[in-house]
Protein backbone atom coordinates (compact mmCIF):
# COMPACT_ATOMS: atom_id res chain seq x y z
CA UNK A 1 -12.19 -23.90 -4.75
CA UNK A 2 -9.66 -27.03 -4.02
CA UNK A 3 -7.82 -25.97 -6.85
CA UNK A 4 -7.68 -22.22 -5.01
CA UNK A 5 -6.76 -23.80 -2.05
CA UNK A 6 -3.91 -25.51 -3.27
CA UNK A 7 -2.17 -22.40 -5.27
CA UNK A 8 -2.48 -20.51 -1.64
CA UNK A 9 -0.21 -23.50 -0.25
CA UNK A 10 1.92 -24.16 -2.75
CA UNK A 11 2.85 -19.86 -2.93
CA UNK A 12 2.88 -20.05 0.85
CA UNK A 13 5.56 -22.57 0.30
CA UNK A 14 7.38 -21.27 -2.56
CA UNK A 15 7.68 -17.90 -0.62
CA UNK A 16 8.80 -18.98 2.61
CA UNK A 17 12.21 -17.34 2.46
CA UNK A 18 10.84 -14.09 1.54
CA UNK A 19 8.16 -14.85 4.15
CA UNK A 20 11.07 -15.61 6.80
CA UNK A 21 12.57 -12.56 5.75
CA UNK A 22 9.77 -10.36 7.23
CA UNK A 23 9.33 -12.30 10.12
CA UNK A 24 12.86 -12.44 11.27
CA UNK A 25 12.79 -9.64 13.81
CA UNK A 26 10.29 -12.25 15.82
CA UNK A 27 11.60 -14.99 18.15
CA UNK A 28 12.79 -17.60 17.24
CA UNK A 29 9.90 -19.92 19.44
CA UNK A 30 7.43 -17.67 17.97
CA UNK A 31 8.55 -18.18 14.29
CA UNK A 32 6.20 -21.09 13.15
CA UNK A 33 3.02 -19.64 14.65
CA UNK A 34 4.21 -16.45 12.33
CA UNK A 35 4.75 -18.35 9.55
CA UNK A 36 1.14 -20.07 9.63
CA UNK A 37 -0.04 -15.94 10.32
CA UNK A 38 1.57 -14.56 7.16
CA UNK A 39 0.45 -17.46 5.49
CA UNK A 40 -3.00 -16.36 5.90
CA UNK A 41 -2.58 -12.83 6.62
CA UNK A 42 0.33 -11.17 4.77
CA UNK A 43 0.26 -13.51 1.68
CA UNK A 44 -2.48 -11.69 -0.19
CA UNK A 45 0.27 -8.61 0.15
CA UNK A 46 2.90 -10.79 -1.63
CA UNK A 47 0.62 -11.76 -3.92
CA UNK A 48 -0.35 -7.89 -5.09
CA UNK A 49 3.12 -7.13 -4.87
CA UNK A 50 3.57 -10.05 -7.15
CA UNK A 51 1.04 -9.73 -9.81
CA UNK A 52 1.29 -6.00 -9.61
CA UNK A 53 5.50 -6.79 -10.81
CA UNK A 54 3.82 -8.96 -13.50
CA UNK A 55 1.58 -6.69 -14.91
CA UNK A 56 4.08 -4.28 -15.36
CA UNK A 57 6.60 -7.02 -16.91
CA UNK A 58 4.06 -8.99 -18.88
CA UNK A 59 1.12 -7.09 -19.23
């Protein structure tokens, strides 16, 4: 489950731009609170839209 854990934060960081991307509309004050919120709510999204671009690459 650590091992879980870590992934999650590590893709949370390694997708930040694209995650500042989708939250640029926001304000600017509200931005970091947003970023923690996709973090846990709109990063399982990336990550389908991810594996599903993998399976169709790799797979």
């Amino acid at each position: 489950r650590q091992n879980k854990e870590v992934d999650v934060f590590l893709l949370c960081r390694y997708f930040r731009t694209e995650i500042d991307q989708q939250v640029s509309s926001v304000p600017r004050w509200w931005r970091g609170e947003a970023q923690s919120q996709v973090c846990t709510g709109m990063l399982e999204e990336v990550l389908k839209k991810i594996f599903e671009e993998h399976a169709q690459n790799g797979e």
